[in-house]
C-alpha atoms as a PDB file:
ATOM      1  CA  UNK A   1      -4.326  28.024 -69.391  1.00  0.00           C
ATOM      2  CA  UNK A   2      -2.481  24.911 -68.680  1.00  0.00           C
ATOM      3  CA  UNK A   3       0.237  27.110 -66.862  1.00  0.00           C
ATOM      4  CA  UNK A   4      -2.768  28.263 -64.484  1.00  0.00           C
ATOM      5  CA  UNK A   5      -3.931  24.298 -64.095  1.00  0.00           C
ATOM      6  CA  UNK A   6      -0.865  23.037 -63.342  1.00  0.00           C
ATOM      7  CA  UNK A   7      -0.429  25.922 -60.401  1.00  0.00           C
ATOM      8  CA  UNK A   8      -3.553  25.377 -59.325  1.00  0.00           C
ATOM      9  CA  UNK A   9      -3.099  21.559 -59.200  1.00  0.00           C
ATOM     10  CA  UNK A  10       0.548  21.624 -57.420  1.00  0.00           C
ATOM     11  CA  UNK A  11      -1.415  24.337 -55.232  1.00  0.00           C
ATOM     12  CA  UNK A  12      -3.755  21.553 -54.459  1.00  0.00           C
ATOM     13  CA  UNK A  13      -1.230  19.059 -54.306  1.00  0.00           C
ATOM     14  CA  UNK A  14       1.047  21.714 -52.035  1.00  0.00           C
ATOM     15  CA  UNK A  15      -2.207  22.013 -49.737  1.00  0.00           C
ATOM     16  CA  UNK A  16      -2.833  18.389 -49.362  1.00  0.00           C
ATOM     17  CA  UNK A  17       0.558  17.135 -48.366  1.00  0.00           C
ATOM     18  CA  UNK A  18       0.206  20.211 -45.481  1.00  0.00           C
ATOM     19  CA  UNK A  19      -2.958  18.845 -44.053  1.00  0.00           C
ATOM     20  CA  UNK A  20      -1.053  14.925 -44.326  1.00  0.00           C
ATOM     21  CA  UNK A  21       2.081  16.530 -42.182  1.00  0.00           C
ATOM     22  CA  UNK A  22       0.074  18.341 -39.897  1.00  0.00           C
ATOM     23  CA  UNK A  23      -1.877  15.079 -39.489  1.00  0.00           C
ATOM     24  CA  UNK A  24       0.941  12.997 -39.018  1.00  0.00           C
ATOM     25  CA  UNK A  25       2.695  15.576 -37.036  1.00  0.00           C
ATOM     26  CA  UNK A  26      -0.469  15.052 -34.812  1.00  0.00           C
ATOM     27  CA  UNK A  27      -0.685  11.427 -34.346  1.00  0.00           C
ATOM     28  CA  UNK A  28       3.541  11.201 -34.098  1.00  0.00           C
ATOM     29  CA  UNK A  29       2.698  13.405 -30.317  1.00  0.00           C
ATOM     30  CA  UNK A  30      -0.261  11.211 -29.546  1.00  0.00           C
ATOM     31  CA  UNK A  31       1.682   8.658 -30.080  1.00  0.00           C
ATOM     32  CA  UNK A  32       4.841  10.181 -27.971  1.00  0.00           C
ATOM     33  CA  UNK A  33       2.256  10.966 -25.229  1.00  0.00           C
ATOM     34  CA  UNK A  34       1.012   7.477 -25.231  1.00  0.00           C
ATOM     35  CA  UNK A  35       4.455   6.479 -24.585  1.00  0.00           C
ATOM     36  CA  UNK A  36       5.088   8.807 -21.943  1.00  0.00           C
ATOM     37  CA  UNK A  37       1.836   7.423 -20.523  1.00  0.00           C
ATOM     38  CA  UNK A  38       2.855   3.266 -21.064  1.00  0.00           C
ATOM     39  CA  UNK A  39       5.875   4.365 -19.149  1.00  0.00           C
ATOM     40  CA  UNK A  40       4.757   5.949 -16.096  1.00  0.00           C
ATOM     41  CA  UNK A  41       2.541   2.695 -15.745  1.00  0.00           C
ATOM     42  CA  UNK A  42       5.111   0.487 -16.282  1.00  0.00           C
ATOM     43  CA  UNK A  43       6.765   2.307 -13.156  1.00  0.00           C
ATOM     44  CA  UNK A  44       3.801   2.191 -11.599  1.00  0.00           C
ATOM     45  CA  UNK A  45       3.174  -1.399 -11.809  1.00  0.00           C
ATOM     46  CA  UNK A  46       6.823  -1.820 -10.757  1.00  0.00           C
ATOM     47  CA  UNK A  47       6.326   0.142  -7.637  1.00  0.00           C
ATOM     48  CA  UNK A  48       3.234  -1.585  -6.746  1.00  0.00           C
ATOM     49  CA  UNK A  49       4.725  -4.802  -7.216  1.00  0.00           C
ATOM     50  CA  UNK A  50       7.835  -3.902  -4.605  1.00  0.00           C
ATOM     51  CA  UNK A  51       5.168  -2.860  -1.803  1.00  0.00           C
ATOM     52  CA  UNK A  52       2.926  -6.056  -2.565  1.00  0.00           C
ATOM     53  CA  UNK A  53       6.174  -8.407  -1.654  1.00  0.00           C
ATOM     54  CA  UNK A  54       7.246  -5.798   1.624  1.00  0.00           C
ATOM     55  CA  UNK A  55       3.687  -6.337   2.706  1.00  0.00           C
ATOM     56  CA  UNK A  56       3.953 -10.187   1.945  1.00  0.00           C
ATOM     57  CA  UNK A  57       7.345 -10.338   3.822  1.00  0.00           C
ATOM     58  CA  UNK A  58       5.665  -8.090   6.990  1.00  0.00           C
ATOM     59  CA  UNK A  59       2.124 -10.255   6.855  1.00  0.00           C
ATOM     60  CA  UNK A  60       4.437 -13.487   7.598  1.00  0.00           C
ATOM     61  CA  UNK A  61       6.253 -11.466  10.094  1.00  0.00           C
ATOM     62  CA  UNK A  62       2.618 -10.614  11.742  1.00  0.00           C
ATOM     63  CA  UNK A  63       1.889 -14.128  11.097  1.00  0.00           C
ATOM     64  CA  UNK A  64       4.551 -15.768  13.014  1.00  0.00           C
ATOM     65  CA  UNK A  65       4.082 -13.095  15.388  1.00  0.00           C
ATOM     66  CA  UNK A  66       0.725 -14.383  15.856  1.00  0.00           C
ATOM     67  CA  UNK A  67       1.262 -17.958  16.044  1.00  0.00           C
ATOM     68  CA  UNK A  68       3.807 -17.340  19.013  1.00  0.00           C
ATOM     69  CA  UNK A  69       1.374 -14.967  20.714  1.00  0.00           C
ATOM     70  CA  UNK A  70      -1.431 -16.998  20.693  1.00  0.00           C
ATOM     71  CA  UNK A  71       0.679 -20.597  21.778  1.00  0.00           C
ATOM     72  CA  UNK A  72       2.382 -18.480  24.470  1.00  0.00           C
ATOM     73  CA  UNK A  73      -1.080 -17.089  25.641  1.00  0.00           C
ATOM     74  CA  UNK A  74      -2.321 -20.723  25.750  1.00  0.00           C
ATOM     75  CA  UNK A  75       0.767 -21.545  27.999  1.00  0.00           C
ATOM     76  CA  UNK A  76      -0.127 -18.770  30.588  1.00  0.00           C
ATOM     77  CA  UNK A  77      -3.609 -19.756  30.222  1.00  0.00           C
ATOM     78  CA  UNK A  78      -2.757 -23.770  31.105  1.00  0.00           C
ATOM     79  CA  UNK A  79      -0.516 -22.040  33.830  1.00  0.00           C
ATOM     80  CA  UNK A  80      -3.301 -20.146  35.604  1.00  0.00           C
ATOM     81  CA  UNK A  81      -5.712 -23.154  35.398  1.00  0.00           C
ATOM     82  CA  UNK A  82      -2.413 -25.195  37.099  1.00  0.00           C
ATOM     83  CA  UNK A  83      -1.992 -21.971  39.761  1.00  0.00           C
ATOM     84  CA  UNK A  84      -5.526 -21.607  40.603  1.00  0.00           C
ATOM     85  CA  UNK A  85      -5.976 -25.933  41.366  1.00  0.00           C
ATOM     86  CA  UNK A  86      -2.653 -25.763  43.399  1.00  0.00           C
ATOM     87  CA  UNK A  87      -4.476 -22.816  45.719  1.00  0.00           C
ATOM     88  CA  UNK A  88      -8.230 -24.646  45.905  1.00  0.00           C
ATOM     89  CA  UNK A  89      -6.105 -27.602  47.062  1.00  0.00           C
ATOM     90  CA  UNK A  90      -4.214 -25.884  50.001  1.00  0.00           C
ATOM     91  CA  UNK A  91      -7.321 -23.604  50.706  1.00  0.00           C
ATOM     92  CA  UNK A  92      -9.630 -26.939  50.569  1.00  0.00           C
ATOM     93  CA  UNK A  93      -6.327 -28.331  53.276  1.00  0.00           C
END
């Protein structure tokens, strides 16, 4: 009888340790998949970083662009006010 116990108890015991494994088995992938995952948004956030600064570097480029646009458009626009005077004067003459 205690022959029978015992198997049935190491049975038990056999049993349970499966079900741990499998379980840890289970969370060792999640965990592996996790990983995979942290990764690919580390790269992610990597990448996105490296276009934030090229757009930074290109809005200054727009920017300057912009500020000599706009000072050479008020040149011209002086200019015209300066061309138009000159020709009331000589059509005023």
């Amino acid at each position: 009888m205690d022959d029978i116990n015992n198997n049935d108890s190491l049975e038990i015991a056999n049993k349970r340790m499966e079900r741990a494994m499998e379980r840890l088995e289970k969370s060792v992938e999640a965990f592996s998949e996790q990983g995979l995952v942290l990764s690919k948004l580390q790269n992610d956030v990597t990448l996105l970083s490296q276009q934030k600064n090229e757009y930074a570097i290109k809005y200054d480029q727009v920017a300057k662009r912009e500020k000599k646009l706009d000072k050479t458009a008020s040149e011209v626009s002086l200019r015209l006010v300066d061309a138009m005077e000159t020709i009331k004067s000589v059509l005023v003459k």
